[in-house]
PDB file of N, CA and C in Angstrom:
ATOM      1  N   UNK A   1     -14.469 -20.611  11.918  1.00  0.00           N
ATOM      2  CA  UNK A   1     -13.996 -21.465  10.846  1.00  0.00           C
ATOM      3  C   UNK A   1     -12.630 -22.010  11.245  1.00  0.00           C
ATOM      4  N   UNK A   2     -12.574 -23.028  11.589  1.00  0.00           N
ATOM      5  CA  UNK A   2     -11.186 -24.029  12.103  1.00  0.00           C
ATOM      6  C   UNK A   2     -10.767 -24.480  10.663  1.00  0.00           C
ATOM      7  N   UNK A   3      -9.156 -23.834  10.650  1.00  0.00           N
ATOM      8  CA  UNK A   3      -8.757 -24.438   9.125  1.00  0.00           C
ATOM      9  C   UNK A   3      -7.951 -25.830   9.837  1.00  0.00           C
ATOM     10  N   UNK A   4      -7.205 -25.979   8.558  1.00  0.00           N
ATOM     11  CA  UNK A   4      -7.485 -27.704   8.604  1.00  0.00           C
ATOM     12  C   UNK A   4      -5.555 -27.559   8.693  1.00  0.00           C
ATOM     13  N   UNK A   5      -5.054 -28.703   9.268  1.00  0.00           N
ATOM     14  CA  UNK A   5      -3.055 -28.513   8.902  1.00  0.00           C
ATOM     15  C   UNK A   5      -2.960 -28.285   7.315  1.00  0.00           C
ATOM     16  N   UNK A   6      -3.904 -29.314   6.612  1.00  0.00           N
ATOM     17  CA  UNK A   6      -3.315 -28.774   5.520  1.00  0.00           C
ATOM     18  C   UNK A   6      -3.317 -27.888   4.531  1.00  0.00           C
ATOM     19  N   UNK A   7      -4.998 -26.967   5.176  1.00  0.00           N
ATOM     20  CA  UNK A   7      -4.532 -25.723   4.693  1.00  0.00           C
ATOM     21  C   UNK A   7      -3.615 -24.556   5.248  1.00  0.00           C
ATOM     22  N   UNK A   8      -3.079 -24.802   6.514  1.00  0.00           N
ATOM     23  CA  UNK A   8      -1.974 -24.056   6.914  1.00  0.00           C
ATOM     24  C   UNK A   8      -0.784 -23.931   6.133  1.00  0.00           C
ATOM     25  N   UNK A   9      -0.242 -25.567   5.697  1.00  0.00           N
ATOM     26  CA  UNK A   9       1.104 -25.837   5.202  1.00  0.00           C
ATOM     27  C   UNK A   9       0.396 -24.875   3.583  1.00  0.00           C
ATOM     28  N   UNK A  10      -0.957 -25.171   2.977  1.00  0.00           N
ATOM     29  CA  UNK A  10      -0.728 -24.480   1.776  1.00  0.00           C
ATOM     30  C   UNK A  10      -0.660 -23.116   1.879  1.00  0.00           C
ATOM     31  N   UNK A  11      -1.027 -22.185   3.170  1.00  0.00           N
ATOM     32  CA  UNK A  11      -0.830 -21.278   3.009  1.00  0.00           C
ATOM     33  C   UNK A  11      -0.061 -20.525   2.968  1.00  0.00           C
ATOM     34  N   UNK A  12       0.989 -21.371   4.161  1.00  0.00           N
ATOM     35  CA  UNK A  12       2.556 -21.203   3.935  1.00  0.00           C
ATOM     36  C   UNK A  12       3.422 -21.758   2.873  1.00  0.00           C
ATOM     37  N   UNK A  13       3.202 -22.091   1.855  1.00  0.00           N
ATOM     38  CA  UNK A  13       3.833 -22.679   0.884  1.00  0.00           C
ATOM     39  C   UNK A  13       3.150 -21.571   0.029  1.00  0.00           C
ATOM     40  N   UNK A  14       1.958 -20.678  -0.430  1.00  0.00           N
ATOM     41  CA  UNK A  14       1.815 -19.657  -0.731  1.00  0.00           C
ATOM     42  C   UNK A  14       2.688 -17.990  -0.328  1.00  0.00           C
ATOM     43  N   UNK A  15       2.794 -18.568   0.502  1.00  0.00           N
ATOM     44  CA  UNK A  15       3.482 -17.271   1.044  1.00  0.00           C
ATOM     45  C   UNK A  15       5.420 -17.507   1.612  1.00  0.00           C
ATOM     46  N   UNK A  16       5.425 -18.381   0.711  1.00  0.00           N
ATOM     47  CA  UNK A  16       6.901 -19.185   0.980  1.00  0.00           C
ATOM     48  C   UNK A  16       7.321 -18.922   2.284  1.00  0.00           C
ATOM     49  N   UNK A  17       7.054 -19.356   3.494  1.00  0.00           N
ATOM     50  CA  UNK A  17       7.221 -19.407   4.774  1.00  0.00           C
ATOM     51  C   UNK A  17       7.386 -21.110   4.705  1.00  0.00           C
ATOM     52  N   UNK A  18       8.561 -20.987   5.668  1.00  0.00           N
ATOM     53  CA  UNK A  18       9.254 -22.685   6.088  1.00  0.00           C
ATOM     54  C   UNK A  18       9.017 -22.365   7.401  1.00  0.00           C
ATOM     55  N   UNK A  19       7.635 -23.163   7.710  1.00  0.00           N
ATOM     56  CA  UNK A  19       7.152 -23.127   9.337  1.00  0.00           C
ATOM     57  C   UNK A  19       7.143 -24.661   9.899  1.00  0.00           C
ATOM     58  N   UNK A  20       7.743 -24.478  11.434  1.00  0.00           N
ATOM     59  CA  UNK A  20       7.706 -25.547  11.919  1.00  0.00           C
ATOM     60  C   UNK A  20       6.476 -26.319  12.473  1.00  0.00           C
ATOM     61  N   UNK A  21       6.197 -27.334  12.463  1.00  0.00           N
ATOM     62  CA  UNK A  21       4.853 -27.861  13.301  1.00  0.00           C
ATOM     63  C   UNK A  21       4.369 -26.838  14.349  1.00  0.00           C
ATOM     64  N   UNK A  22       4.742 -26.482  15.016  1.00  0.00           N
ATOM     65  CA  UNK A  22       4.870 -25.759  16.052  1.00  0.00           C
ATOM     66  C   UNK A  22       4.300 -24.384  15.941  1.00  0.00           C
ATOM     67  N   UNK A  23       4.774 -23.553  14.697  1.00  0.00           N
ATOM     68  CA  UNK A  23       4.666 -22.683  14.214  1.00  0.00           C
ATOM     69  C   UNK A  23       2.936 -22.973  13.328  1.00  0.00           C
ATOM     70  N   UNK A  24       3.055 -23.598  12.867  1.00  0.00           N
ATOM     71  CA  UNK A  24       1.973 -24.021  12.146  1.00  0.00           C
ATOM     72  C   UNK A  24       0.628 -23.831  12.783  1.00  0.00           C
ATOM     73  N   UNK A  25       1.042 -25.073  13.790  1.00  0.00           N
ATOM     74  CA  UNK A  25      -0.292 -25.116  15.454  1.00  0.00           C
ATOM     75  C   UNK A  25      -0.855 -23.945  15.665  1.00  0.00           C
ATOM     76  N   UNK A  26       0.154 -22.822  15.969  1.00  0.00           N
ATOM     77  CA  UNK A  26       0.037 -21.296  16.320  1.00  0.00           C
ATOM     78  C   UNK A  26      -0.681 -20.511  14.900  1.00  0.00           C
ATOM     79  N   UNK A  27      -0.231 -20.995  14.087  1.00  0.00           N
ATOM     80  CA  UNK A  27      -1.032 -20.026  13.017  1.00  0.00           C
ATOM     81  C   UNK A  27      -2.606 -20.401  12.589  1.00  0.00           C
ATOM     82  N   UNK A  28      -2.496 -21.635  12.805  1.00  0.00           N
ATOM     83  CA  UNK A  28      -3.527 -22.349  12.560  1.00  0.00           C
ATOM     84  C   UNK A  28      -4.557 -21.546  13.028  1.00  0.00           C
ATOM     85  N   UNK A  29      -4.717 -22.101  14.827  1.00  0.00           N
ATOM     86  CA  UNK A  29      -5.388 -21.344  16.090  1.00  0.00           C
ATOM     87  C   UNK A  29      -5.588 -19.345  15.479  1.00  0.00           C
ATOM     88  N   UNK A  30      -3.945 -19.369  15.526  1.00  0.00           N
ATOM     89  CA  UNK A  30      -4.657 -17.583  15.248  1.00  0.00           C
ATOM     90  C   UNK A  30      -5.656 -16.882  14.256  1.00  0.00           C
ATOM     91  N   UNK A  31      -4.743 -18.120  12.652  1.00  0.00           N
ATOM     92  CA  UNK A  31      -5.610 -17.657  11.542  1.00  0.00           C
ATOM     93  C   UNK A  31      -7.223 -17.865  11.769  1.00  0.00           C
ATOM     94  N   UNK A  32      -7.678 -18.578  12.434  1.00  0.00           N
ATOM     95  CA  UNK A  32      -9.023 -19.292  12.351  1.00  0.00           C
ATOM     96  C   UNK A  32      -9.605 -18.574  13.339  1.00  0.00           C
ATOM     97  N   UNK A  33      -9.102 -18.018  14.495  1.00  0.00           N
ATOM     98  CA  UNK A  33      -9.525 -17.082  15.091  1.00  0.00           C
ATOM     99  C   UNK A  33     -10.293 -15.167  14.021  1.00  0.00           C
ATOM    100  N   UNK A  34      -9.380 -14.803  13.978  1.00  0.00           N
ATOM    101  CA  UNK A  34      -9.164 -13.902  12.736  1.00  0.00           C
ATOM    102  C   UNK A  34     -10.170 -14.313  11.752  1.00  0.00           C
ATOM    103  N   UNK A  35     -10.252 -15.433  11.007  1.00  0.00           N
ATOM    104  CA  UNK A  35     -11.740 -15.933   9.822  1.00  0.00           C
ATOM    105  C   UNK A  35     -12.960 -15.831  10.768  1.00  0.00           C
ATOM    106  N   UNK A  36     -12.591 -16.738  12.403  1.00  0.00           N
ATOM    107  CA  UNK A  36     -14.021 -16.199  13.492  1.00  0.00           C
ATOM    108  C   UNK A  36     -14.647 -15.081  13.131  1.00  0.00           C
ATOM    109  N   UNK A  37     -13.795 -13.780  13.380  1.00  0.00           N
ATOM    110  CA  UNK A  37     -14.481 -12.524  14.177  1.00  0.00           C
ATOM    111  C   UNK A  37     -14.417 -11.948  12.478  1.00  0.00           C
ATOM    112  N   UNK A  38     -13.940 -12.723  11.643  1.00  0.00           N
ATOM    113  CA  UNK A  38     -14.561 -11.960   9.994  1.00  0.00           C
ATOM    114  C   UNK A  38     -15.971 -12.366  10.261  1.00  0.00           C
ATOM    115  N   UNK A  39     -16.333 -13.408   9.694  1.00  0.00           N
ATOM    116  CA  UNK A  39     -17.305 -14.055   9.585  1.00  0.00           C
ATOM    117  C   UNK A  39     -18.635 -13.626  10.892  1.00  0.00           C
ATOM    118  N   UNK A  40     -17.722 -13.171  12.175  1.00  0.00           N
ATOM    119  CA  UNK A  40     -19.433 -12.402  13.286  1.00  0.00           C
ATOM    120  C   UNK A  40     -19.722 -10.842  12.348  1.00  0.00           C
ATOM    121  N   UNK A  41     -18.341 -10.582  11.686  1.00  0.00           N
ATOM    122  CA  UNK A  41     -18.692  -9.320  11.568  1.00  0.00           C
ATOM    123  C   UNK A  41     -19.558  -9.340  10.103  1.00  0.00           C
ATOM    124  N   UNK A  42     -19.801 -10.038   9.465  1.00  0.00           N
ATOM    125  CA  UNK A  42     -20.215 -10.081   7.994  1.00  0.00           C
ATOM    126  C   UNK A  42     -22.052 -10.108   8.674  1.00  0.00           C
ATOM    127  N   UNK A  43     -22.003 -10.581   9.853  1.00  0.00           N
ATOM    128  CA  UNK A  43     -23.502 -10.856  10.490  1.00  0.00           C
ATOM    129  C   UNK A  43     -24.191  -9.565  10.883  1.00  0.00           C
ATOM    130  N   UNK A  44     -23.220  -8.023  11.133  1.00  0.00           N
ATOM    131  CA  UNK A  44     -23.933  -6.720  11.099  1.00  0.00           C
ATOM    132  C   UNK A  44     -24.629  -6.629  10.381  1.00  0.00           C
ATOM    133  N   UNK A  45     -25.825  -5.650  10.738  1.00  0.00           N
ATOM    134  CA  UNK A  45     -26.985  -5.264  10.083  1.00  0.00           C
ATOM    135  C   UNK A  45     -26.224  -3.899   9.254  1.00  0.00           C
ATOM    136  N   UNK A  46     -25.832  -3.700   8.123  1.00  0.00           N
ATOM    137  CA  UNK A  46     -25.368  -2.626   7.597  1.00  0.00           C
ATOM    138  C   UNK A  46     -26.298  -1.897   6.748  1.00  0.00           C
ATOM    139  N   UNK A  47     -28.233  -2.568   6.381  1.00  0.00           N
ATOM    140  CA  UNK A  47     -28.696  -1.910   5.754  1.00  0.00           C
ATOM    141  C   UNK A  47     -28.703  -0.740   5.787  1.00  0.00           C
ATOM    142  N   UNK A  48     -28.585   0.266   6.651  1.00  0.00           N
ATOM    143  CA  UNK A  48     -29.260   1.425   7.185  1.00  0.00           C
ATOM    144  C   UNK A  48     -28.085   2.481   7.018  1.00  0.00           C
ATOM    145  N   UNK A  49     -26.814   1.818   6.606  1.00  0.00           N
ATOM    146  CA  UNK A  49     -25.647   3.052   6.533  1.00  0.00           C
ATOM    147  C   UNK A  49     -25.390   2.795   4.946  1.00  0.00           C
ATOM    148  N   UNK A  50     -25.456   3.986   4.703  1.00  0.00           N
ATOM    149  CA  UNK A  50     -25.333   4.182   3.050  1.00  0.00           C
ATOM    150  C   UNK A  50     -23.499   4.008   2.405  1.00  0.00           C
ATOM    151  N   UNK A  51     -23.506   3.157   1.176  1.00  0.00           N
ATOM    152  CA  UNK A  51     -22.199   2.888   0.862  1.00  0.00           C
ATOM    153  C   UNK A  51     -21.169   4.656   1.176  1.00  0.00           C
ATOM    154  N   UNK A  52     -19.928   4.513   1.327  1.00  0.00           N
ATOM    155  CA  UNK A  52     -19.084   5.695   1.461  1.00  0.00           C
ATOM    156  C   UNK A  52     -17.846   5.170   1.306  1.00  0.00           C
ATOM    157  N   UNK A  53     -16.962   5.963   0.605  1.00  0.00           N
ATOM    158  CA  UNK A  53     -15.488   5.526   0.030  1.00  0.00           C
ATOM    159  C   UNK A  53     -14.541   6.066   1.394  1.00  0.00           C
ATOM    160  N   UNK A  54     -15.370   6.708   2.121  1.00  0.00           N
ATOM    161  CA  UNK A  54     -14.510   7.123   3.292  1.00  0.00           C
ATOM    162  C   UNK A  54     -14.951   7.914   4.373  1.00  0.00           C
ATOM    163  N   UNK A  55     -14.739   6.942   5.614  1.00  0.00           N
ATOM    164  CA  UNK A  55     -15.184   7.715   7.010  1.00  0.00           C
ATOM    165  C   UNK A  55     -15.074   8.880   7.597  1.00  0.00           C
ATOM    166  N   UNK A  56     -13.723   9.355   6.849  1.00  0.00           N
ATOM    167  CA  UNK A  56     -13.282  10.590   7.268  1.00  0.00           C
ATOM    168  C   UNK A  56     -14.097  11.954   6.321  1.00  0.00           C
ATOM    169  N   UNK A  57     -14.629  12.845   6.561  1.00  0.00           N
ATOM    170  CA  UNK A  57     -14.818  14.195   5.767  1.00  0.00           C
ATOM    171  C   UNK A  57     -14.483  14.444   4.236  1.00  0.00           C
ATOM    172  N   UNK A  58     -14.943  14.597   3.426  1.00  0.00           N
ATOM    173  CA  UNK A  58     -14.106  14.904   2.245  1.00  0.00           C
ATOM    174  C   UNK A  58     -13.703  16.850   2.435  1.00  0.00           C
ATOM    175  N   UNK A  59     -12.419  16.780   3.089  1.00  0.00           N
ATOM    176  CA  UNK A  59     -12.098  18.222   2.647  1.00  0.00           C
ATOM    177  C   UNK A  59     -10.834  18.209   2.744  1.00  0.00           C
ATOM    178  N   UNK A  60     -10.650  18.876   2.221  1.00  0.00           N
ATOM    179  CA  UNK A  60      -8.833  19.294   1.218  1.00  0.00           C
ATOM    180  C   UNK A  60      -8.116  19.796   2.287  1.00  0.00           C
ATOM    181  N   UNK A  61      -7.172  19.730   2.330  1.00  0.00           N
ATOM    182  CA  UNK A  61      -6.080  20.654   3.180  1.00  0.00           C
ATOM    183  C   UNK A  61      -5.510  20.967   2.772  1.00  0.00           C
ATOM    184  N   UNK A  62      -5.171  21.181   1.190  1.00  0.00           N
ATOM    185  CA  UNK A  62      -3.721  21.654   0.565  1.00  0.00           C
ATOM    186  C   UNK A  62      -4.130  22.953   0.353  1.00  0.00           C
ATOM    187  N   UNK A  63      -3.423  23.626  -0.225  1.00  0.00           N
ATOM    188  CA  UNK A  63      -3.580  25.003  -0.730  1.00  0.00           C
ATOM    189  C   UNK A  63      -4.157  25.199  -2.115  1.00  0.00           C
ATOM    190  N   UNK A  64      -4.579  26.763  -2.061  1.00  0.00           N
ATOM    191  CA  UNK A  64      -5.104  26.659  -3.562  1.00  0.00           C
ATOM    192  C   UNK A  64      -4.261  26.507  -4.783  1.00  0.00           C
ATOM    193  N   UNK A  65      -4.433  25.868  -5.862  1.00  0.00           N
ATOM    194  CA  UNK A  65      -3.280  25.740  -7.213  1.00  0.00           C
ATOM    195  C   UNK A  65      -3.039  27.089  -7.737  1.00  0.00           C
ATOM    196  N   UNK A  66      -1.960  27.964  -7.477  1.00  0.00           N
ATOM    197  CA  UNK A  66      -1.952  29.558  -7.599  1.00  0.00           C
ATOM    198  C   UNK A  66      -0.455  29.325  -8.792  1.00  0.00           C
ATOM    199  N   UNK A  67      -0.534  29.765  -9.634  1.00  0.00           N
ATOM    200  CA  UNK A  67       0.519  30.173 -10.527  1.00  0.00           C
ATOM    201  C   UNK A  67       1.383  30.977 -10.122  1.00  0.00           C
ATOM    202  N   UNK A  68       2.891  30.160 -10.131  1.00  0.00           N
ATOM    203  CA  UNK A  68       3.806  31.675  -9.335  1.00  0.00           C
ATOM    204  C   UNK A  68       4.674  31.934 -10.255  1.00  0.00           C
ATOM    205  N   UNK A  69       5.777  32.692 -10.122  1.00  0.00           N
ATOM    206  CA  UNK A  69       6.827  32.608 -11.169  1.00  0.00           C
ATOM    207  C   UNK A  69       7.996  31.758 -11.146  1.00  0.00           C
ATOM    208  N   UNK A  70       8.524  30.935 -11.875  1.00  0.00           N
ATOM    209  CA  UNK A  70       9.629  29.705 -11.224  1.00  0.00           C
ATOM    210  C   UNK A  70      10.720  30.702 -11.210  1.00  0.00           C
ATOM    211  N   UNK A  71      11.557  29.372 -10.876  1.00  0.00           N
ATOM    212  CA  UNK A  71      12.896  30.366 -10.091  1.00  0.00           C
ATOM    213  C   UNK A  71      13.504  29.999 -11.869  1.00  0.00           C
ATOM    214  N   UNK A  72      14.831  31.205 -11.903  1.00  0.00           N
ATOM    215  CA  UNK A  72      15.428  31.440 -13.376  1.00  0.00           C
ATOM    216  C   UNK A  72      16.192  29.993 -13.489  1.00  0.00           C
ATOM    217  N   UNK A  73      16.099  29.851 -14.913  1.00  0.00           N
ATOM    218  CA  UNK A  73      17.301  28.276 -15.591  1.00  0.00           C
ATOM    219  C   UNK A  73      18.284  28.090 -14.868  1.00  0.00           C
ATOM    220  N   UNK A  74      19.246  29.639 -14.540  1.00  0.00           N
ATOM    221  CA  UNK A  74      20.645  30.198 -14.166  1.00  0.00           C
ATOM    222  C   UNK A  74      20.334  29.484 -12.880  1.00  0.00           C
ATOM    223  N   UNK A  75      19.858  29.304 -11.806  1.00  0.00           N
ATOM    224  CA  UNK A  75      20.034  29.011 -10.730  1.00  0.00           C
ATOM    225  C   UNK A  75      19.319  27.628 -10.260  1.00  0.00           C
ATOM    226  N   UNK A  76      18.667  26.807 -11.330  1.00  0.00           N
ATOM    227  CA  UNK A  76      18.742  25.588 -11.025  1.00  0.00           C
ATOM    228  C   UNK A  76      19.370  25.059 -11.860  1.00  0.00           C
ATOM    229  N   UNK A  77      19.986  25.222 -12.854  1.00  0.00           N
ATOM    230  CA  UNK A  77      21.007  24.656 -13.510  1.00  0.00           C
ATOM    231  C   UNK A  77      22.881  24.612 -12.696  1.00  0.00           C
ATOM    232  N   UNK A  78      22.738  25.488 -11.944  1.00  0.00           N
ATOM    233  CA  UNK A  78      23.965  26.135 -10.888  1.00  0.00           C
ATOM    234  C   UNK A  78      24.772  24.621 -10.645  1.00  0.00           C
ATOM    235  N   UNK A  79      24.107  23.310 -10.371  1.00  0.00           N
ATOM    236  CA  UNK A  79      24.915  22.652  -9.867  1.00  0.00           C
ATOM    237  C   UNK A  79      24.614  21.343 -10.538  1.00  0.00           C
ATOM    238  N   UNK A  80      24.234  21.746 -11.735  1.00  0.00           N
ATOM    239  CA  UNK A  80      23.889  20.818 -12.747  1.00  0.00           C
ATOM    240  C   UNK A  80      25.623  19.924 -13.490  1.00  0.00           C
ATOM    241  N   UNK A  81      25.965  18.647 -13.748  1.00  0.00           N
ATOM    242  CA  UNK A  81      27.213  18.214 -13.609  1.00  0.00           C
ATOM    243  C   UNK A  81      27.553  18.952 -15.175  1.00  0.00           C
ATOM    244  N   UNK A  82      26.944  18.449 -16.260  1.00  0.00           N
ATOM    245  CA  UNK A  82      26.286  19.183 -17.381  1.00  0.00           C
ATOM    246  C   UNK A  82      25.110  19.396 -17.762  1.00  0.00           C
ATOM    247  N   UNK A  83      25.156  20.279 -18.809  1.00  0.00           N
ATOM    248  CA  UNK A  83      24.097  21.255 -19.254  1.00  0.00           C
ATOM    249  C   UNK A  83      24.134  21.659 -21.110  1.00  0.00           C
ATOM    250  N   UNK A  84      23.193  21.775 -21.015  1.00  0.00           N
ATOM    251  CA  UNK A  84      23.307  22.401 -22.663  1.00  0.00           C
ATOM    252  C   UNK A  84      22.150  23.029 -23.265  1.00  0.00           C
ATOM    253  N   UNK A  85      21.917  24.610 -23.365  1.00  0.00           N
ATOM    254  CA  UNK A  85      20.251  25.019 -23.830  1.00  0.00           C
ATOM    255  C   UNK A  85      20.014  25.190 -23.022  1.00  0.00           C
ATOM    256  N   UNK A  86      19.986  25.483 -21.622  1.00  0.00           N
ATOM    257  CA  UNK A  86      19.110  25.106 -20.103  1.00  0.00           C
ATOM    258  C   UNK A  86      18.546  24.315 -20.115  1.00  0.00           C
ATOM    259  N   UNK A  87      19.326  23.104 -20.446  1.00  0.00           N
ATOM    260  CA  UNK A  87      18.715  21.749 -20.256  1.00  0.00           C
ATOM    261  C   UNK A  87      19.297  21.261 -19.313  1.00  0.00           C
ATOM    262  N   UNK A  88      19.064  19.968 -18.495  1.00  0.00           N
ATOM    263  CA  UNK A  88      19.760  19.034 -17.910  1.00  0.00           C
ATOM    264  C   UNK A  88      20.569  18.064 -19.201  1.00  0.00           C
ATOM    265  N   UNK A  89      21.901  17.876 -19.574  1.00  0.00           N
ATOM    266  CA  UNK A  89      22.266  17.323 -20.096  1.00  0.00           C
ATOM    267  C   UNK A  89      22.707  15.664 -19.694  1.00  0.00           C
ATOM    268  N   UNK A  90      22.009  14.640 -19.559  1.00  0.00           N
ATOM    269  CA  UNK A  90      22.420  13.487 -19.237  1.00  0.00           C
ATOM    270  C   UNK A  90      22.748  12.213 -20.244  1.00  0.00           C
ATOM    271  N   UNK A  91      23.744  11.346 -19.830  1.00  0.00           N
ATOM    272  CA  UNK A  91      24.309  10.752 -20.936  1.00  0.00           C
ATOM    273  C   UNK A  91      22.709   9.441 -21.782  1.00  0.00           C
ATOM    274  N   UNK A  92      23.406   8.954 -22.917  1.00  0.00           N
ATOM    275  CA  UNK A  92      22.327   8.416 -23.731  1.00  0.00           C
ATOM    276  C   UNK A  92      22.336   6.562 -22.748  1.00  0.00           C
ATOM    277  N   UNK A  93      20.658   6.768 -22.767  1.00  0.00           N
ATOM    278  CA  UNK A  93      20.943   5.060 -22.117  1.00  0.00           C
ATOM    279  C   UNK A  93      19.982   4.350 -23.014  1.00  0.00           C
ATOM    280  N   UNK A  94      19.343   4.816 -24.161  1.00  0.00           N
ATOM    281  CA  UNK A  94      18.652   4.322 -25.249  1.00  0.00           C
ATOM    282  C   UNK A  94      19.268   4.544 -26.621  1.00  0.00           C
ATOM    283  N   UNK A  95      19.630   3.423 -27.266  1.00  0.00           N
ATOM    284  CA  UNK A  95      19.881   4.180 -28.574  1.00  0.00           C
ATOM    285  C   UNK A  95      18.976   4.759 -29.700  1.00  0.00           C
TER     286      UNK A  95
END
């Protein structure tokens, strides 16, 4: 699919790019290259592979969700600027 100059300039005027003729020529050629090898690839035979959200395995690597005990108020509050209740005390930015 050979795009045309003037869908180059609209595409760069979409994508607010100030390209020179020059620049243009080059995108032109590349973009239309790039729509090429879309367009061979839309021509695979894909009946035979069943839809999948992902190539890779579905398996977890994290750890199991285990309940621990948190660390005490007293020591994450330690370097808190203020505080009040074992709260984080921060100033009002809503009235």
């Amino acid at each position: 699919m050979t795009l045309s100059q003037e869908q180059i300039t609209h595409i760069a005027e979409l994508a607010r790019l100030a390209l020179t003729d020059v620049e243009k020529a080059r995108f032109r050629e590349q973009l239309s290259d790039v729509l090429d090898y879309a367009a061979r690839l839309q021509e695979v035979d894909t009946s035979a592979i069943p839809p999948m959200a992902s190539v890779l395995p579905v398996d977890t690597v994290m750890r199991d969700d285990v309940a621990r005990p948190g660390m005490p108020p007293e020591q994450i509050l330690a370097n808190a600027p203020d505080q009040e209740d074992n709260m984080f005390r921060v100033p009002v930015i809503l009235e």
